[in-house]
C-alpha atoms as a PDB file:
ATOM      1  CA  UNK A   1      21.076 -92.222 -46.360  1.00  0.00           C
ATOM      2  CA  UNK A   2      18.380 -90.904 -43.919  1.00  0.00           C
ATOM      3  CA  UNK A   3      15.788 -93.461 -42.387  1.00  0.00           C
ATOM      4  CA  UNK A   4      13.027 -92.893 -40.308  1.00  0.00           C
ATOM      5  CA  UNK A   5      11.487 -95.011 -37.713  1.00  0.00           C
ATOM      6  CA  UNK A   6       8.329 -95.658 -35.937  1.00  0.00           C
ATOM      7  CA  UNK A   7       8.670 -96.371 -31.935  1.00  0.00           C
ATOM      8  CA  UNK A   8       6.294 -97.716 -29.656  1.00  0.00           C
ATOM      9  CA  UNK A   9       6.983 -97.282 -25.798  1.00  0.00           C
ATOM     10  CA  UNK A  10       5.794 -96.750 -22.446  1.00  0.00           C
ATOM     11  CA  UNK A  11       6.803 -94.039 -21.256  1.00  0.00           C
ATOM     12  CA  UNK A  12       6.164 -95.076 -16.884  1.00  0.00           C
ATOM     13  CA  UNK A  13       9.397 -95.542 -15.673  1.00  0.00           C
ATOM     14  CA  UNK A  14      11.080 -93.155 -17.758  1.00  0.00           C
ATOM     15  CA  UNK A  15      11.407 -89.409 -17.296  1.00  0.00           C
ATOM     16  CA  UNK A  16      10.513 -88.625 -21.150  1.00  0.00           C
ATOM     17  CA  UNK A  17      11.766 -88.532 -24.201  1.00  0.00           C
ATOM     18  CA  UNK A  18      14.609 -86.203 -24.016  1.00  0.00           C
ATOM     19  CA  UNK A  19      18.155 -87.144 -22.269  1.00  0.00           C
ATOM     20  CA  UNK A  20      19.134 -85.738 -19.386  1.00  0.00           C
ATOM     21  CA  UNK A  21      22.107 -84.965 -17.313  1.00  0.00           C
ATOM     22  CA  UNK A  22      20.938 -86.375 -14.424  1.00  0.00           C
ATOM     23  CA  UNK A  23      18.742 -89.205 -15.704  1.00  0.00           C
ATOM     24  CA  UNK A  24      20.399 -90.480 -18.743  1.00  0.00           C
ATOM     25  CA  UNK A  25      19.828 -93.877 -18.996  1.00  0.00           C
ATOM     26  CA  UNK A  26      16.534 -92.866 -18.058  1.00  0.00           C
ATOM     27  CA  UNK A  27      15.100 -91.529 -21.046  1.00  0.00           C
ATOM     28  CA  UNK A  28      13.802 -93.256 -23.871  1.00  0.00           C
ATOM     29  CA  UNK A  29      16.150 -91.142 -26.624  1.00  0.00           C
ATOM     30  CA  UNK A  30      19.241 -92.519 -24.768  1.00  0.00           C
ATOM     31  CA  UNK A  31      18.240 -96.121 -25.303  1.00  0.00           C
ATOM     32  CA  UNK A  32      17.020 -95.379 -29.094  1.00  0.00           C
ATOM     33  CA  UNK A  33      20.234 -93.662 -30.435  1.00  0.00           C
ATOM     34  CA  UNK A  34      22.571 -96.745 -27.786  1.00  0.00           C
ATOM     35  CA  UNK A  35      20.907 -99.588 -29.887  1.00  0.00           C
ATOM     36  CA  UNK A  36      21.088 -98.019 -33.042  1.00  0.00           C
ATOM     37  CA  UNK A  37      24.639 -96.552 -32.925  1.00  0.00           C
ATOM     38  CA  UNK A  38      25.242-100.449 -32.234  1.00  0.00           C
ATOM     39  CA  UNK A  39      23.539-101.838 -35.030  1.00  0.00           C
ATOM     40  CA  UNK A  40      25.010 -99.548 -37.497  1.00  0.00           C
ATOM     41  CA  UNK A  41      28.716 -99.498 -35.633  1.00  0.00           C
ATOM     42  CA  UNK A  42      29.342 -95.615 -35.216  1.00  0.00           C
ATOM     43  CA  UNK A  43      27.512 -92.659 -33.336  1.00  0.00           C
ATOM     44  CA  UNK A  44      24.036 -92.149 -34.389  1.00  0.00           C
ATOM     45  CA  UNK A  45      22.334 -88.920 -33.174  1.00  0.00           C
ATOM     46  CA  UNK A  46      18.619 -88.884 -33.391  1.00  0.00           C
ATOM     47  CA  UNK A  47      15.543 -86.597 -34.270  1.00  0.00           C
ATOM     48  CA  UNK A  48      12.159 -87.021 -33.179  1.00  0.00           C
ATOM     49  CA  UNK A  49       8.738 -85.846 -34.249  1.00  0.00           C
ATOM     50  CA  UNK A  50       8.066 -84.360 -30.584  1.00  0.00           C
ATOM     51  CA  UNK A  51       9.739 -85.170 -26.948  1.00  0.00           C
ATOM     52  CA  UNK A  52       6.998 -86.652 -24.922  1.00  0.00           C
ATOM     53  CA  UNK A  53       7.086 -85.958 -20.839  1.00  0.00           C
ATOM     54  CA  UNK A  54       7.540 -88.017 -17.914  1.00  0.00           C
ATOM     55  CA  UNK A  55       5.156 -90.958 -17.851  1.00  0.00           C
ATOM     56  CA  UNK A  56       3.942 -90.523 -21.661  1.00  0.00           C
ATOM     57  CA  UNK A  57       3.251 -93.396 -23.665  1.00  0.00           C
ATOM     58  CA  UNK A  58       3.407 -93.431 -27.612  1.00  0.00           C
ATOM     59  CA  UNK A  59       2.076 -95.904 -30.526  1.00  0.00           C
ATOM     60  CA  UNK A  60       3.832 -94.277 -32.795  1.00  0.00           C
ATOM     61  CA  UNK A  61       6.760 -91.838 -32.263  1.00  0.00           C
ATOM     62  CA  UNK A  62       8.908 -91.040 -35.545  1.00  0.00           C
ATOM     63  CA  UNK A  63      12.565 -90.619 -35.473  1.00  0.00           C
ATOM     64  CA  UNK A  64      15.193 -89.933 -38.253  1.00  0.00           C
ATOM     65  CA  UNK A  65      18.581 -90.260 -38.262  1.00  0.00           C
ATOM     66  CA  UNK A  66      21.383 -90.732 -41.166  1.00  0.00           C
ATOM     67  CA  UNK A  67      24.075 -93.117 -41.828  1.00  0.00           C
ATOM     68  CA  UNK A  68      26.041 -94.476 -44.491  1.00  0.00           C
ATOM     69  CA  UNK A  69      25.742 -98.016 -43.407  1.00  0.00           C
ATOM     70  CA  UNK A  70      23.283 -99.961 -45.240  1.00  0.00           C
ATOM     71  CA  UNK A  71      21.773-103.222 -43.579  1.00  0.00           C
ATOM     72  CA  UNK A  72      18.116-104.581 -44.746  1.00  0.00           C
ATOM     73  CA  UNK A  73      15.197-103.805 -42.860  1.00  0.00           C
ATOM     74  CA  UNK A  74      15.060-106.766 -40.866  1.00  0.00           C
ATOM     75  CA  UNK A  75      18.440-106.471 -39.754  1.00  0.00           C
ATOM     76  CA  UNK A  76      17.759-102.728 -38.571  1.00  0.00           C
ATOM     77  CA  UNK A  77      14.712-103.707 -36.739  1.00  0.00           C
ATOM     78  CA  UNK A  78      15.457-106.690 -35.491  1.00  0.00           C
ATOM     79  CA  UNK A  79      19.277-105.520 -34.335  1.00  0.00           C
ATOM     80  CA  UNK A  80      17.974-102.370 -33.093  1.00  0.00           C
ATOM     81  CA  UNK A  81      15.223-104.022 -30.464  1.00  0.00           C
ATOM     82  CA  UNK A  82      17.669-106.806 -29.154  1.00  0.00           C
ATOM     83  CA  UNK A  83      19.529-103.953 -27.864  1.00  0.00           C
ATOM     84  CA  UNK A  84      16.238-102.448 -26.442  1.00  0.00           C
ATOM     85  CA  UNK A  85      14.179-102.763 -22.800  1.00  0.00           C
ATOM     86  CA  UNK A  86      11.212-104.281 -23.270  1.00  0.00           C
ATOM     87  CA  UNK A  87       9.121-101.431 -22.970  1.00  0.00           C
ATOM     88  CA  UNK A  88      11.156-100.269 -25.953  1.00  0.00           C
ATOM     89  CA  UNK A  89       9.905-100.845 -29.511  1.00  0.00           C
ATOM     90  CA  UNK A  90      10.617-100.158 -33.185  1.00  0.00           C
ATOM     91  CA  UNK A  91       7.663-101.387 -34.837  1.00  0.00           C
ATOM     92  CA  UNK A  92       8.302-100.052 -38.437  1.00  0.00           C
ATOM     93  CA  UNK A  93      11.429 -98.794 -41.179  1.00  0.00           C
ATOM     94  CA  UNK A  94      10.944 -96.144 -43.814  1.00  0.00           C
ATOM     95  CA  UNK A  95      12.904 -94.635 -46.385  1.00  0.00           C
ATOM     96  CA  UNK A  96      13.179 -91.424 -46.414  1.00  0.00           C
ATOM     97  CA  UNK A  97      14.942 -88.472 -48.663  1.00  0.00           C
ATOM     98  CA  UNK A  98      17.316 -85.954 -47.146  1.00  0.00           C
ATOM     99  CA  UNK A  99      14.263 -83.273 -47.341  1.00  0.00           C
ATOM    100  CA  UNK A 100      12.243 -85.289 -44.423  1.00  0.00           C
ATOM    101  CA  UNK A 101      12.898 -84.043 -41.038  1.00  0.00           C
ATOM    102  CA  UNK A 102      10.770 -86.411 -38.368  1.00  0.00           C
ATOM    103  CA  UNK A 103       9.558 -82.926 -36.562  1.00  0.00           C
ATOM    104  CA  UNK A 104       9.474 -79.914 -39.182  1.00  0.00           C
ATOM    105  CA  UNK A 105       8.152 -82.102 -42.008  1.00  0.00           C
ATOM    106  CA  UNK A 106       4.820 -82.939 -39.642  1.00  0.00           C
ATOM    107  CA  UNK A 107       1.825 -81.633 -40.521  1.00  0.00           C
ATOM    108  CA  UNK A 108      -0.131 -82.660 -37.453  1.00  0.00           C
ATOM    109  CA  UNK A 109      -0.061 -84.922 -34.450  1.00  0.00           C
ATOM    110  CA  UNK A 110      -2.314 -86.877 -32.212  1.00  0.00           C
ATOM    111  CA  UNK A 111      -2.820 -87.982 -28.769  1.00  0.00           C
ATOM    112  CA  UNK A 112      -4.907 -90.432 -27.177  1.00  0.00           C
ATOM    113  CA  UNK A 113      -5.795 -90.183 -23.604  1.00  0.00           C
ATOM    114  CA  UNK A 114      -7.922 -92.800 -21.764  1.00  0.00           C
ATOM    115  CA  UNK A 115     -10.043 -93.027 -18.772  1.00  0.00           C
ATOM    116  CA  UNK A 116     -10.748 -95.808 -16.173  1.00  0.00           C
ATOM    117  CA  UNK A 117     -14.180 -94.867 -14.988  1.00  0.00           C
ATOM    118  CA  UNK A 118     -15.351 -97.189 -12.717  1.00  0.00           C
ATOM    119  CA  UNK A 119     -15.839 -97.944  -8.534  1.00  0.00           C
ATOM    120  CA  UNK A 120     -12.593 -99.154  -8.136  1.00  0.00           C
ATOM    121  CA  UNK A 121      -9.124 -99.114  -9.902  1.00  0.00           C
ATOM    122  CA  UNK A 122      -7.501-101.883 -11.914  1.00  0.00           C
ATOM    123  CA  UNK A 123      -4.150-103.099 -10.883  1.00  0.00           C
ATOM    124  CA  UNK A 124      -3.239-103.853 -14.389  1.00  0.00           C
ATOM    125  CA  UNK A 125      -4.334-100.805 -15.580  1.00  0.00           C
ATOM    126  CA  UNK A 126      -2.834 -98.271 -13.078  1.00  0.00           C
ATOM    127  CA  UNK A 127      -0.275 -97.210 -15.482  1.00  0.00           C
ATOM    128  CA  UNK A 128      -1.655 -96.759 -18.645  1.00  0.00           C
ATOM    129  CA  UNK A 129      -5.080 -95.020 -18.192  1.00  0.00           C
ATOM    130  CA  UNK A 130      -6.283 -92.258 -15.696  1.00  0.00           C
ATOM    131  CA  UNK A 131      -8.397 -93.834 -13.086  1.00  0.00           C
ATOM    132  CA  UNK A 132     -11.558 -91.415 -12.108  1.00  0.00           C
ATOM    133  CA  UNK A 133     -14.347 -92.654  -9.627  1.00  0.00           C
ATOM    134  CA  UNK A 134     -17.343 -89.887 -10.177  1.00  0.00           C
ATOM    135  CA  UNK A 135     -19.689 -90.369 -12.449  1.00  0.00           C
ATOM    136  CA  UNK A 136     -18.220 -89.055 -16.318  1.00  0.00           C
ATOM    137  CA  UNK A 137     -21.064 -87.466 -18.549  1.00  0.00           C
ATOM    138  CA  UNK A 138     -19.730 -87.832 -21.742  1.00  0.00           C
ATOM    139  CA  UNK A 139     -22.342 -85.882 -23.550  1.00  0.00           C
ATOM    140  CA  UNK A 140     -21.242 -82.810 -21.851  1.00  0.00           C
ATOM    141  CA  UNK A 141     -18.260 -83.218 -22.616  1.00  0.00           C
ATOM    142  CA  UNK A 142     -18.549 -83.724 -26.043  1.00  0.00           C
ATOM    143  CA  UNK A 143     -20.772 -80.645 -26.569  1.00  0.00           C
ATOM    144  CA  UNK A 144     -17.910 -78.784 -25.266  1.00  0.00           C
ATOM    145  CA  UNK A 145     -16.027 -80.152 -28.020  1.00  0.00           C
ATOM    146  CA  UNK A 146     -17.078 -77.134 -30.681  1.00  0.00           C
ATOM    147  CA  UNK A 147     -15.306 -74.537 -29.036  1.00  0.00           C
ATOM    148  CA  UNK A 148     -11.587 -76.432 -29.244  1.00  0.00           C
ATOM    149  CA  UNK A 149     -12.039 -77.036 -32.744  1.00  0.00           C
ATOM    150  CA  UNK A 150     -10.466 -74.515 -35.179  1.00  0.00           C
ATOM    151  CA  UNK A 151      -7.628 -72.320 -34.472  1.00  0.00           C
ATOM    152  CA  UNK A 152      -7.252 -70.559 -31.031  1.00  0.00           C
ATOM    153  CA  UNK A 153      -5.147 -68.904 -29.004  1.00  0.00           C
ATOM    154  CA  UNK A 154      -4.831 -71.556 -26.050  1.00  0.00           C
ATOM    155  CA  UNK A 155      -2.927 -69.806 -23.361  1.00  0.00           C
ATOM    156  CA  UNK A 156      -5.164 -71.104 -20.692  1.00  0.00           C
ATOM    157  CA  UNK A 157      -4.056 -74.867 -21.873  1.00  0.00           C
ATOM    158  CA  UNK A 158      -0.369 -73.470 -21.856  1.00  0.00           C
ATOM    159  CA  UNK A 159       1.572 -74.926 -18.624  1.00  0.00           C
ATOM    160  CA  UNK A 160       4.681 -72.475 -17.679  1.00  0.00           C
ATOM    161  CA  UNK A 161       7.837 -73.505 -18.779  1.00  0.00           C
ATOM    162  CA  UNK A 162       6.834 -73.919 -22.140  1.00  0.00           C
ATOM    163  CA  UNK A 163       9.388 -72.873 -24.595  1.00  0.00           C
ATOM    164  CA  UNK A 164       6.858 -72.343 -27.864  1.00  0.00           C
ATOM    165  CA  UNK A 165       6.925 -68.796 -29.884  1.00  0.00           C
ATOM    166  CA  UNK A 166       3.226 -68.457 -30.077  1.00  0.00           C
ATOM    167  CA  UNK A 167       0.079 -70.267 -28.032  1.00  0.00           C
ATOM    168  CA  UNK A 168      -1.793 -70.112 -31.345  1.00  0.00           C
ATOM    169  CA  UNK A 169      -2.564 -73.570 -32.201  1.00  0.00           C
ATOM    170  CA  UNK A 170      -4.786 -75.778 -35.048  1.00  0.00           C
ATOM    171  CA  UNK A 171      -6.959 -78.332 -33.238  1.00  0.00           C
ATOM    172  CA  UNK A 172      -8.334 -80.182 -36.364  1.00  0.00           C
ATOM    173  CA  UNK A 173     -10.610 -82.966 -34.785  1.00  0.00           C
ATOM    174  CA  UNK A 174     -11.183 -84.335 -31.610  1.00  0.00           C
ATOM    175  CA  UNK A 175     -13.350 -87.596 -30.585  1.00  0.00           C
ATOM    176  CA  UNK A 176     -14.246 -88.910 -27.660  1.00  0.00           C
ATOM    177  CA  UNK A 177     -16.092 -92.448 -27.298  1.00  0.00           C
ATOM    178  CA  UNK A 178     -16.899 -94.613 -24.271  1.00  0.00           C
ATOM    179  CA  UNK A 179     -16.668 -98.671 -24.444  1.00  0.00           C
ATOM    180  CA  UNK A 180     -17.801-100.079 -21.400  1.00  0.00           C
ATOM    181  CA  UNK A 181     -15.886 -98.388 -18.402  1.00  0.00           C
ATOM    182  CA  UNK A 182     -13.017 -96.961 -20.553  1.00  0.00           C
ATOM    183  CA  UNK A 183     -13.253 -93.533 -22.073  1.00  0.00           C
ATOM    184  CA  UNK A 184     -11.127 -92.619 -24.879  1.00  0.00           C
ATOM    185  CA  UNK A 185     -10.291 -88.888 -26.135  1.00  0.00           C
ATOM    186  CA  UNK A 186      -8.078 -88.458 -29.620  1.00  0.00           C
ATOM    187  CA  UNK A 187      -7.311 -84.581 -30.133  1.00  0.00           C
ATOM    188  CA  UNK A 188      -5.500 -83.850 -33.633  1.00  0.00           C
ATOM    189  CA  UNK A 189      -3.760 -80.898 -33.991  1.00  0.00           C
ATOM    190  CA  UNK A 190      -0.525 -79.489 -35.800  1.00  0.00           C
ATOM    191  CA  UNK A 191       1.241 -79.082 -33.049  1.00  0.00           C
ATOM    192  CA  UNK A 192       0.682 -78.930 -29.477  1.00  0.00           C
ATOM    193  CA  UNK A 193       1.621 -76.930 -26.164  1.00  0.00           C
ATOM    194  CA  UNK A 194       3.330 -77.649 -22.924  1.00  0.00           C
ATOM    195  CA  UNK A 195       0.772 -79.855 -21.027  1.00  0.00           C
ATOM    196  CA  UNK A 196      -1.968 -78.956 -23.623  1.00  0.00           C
ATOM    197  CA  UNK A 197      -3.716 -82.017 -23.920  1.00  0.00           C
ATOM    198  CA  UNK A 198      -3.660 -82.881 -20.332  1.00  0.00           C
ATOM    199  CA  UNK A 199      -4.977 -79.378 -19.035  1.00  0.00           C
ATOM    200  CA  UNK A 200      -7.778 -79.838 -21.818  1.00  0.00           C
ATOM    201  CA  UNK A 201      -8.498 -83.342 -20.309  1.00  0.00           C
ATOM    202  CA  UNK A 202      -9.008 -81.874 -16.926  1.00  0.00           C
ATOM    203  CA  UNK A 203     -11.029 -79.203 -17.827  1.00  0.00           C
ATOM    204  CA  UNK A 204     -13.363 -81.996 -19.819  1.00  0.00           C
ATOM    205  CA  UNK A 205     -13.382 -83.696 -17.028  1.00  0.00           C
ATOM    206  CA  UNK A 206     -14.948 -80.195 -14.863  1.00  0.00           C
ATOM    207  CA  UNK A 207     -17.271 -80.044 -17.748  1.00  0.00           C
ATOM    208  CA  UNK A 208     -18.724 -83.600 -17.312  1.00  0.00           C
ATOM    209  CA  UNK A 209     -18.987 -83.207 -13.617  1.00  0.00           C
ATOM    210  CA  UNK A 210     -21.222 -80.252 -13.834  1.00  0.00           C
ATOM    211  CA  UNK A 211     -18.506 -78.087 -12.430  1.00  0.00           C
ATOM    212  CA  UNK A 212     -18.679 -75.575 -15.394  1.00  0.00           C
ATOM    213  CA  UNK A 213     -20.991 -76.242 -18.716  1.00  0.00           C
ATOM    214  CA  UNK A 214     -20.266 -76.678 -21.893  1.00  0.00           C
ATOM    215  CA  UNK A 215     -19.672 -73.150 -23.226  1.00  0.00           C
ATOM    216  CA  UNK A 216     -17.195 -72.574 -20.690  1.00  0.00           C
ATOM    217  CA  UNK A 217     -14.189 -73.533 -22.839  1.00  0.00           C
ATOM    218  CA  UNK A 218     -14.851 -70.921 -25.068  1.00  0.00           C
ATOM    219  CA  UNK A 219     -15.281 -68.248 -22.108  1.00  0.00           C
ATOM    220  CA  UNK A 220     -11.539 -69.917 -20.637  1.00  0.00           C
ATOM    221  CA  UNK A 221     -10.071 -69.806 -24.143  1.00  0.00           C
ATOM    222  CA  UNK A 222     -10.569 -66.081 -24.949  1.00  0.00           C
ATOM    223  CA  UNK A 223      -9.785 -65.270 -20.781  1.00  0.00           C
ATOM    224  CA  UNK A 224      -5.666 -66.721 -21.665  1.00  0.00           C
ATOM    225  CA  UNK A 225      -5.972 -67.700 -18.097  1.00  0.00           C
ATOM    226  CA  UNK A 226      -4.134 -70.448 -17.481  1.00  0.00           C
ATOM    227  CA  UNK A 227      -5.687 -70.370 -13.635  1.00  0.00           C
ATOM    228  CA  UNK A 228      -8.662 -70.751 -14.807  1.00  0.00           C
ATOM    229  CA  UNK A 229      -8.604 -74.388 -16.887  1.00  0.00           C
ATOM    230  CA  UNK A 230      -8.438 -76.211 -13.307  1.00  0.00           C
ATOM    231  CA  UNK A 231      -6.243 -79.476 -12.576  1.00  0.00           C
ATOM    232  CA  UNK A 232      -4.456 -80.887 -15.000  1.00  0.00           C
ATOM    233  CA  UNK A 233      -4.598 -84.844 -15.384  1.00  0.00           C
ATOM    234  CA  UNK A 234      -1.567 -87.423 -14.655  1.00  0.00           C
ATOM    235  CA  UNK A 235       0.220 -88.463 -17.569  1.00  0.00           C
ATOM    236  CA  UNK A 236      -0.485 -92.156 -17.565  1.00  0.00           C
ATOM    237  CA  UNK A 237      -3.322 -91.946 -19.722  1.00  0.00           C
ATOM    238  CA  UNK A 238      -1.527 -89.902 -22.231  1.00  0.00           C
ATOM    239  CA  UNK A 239      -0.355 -91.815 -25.256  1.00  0.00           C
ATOM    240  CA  UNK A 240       1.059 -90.409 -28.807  1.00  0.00           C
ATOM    241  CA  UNK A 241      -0.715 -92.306 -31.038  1.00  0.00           C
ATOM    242  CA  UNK A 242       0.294 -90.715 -34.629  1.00  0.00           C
ATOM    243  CA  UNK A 243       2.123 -88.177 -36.770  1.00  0.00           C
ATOM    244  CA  UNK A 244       0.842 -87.081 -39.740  1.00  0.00           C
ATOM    245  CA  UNK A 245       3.099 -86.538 -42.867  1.00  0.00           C
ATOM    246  CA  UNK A 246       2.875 -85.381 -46.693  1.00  0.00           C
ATOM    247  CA  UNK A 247       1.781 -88.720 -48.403  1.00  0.00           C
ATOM    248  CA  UNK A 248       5.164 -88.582 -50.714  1.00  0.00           C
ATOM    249  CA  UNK A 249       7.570 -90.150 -47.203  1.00  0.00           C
ATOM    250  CA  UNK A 250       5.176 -92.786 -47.474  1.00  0.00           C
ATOM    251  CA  UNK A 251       4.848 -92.643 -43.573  1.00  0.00           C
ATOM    252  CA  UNK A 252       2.263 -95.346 -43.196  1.00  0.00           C
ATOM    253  CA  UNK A 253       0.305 -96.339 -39.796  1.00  0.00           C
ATOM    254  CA  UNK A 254      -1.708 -99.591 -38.712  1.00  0.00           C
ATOM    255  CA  UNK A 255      -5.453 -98.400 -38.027  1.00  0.00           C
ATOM    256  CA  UNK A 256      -5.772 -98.356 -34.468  1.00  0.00           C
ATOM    257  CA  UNK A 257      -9.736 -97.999 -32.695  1.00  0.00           C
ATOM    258  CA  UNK A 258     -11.020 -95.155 -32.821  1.00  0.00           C
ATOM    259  CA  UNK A 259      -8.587 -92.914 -34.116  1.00  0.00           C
ATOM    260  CA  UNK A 260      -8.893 -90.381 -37.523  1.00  0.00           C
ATOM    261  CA  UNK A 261      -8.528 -91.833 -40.675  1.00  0.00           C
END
C-alpha cells in the first residue's frame, strides 16, 4: 500500500530537508520517517517531492512511502504528529497507487517568497519573511516578469553545487502582489535549480531599486553568468507552497492567497 502525505513545516531551526551525518536529528526527513516508522511499527523510508534547504519553509511538501500496515486516516495523522515538534505538521492523507512517486510524478512546483518592506523589522516576523528597508517598486519588478516566463536556460540563477543534468527550466507563471507592507512573489515552474528562486528574488529586488531595468533579466539570462544575477536573498522568506500532480492521485490543496489556481 503506498500513501502520500502533505507536510507543513518551518524550516528555521533546521538544516533542510535531507538527513545528515552530522545533523541528523536536525532535519525535517529524520523526524517525518521517526514518527511514522512509529505509528506503523517497522522502518519506514521516505520520498519527497523536493528537499528544501536550510531555513526553508513549506505549506505543502508531499511525501510517499509504503507499508503493509493499514490504520484509518485519523489514526495516521493524528499518530504521526504526536510524535512530531511542533514546527512539524502533516496536514493531509492520500491514497495513492504504486505508479505515484511524490517527486517524478510532479508536474510542477511552487514557491512563495515574502517581503517585509517597511522602516523597521518585526520581531515576530524575523523568521518567516525577508526584511528590506529601501523603498521596493513593484512595478518594475513586475515588468521584468516577461522575460522569466517560458522556458530558459537559467544558468545565471544556478548556485554551484547544484547537482541537476541541465539548467533548462519551465517557469510557467509568476505573480507578485503587495498588501500593505508585505510583498509576496509565487514563481511556478516544473522544476527548479539550486538557489533558483532566491537568486531570482535578489535580482528583482536590483530591478526595483533602479540598480538595473527591467530588460535586464533577459540580457543576464542569455549571458549564463551566474556573477552577474547579484546577491542572493536569505532563505526565511522562502516557503514551498505546492506541488502540482496529474488530477487522477487526487492530490488536492486548500486555496491559499494569492497563489495559481
Amino acid at each position: 500500500m503506498r500513501l502520500a502525505l502533505s507536510i507543513e513545516y518551518k524550516g528555521t531551526y533546521y538544516y533542510g530537508w535531507q538527513i545528515q551525518n552530522n545533523h541528523k536529528n536536525k532535519t525535517i526527513q529524520y523526524h517525518i520517517e521517526k514518527a511514522i516508522s512509529k505509528v506503523a511499527n517497522e522502518n519506514i523510508p521516505i520520498t519527497c517531492a523536493g528537499r528544501t534547504d536550510t531555513g526553508v519553509h513549506a505549506f505543502s511538501q508531499i511525501i510517499h512511502f509504503d507499508t503493509i500496515k493499514k490504520r484509518t486516516d485519523y489514526k495516521w495523522i493524528t499518530g504521526i504528529n504526536t510524535y512530531l515538534p511542533d514546527d512539524i505538521l502533516v496536514n493531509n492523507i492520500f491514497h495513492v497507487d504504486d505508479t505515484f512517486h511524490s517527486r517524478y510524478s510532479a508536474l510542477n512546483r511552487t514557491y512563495r517568497y515574502i517581503i517585509l518592506n517597511q522602516q523597521h523589522p518585526s520581531p515576530l516576523l524575523h523568521d518567516n519573511v525577508l526584511y528590506y528597508k529601501d523603498y521596493i517598486d513593484v512595478d518594475r519588478m513586475k515588468n521584468s516578469i516577461q522575460y522569466l516566463e517560458g522556458q530558459h536556460d537559467f544558468s545565471c540563477f544556478q548556485a554551484s553545487g547544484c547537482s541537476a543534468k541541465s539548467p533548462i527550466r519551465v517557469i510557467n507563471k509568476i505573480i507578485i502582489k503587495k498588501v500593505k507592507n508585505l510583498i509576496y512573489i509565487d514563481i511556478k515552474a516544473n522544476s527548479f535549480l539550486y538557489h533558483m528562486v532566491r537568486n531570482i528574488v535578489g535580482c528583482l529586488l536590483d530591478i526595483s531599486t533602479k540598480k538595473h531595468k527591467p530588460k535586464f533579466i533577459k540580457e543576464l539570462i542569455l549571458s549564463r553568468d551566474r556573477t552577474k544575477a547579484g546577491k542572493m536573498v536569505l532563505s526565511s522568506g522562502l516557503y514551498l507552497m505546492r506541488i502540482d500532480y496529474p488530477k487522477k492521485y487526487n492530490i488536492k490543496y486548500k486555496k491559499i492567497y494569492g497563489l495559481f489556481n
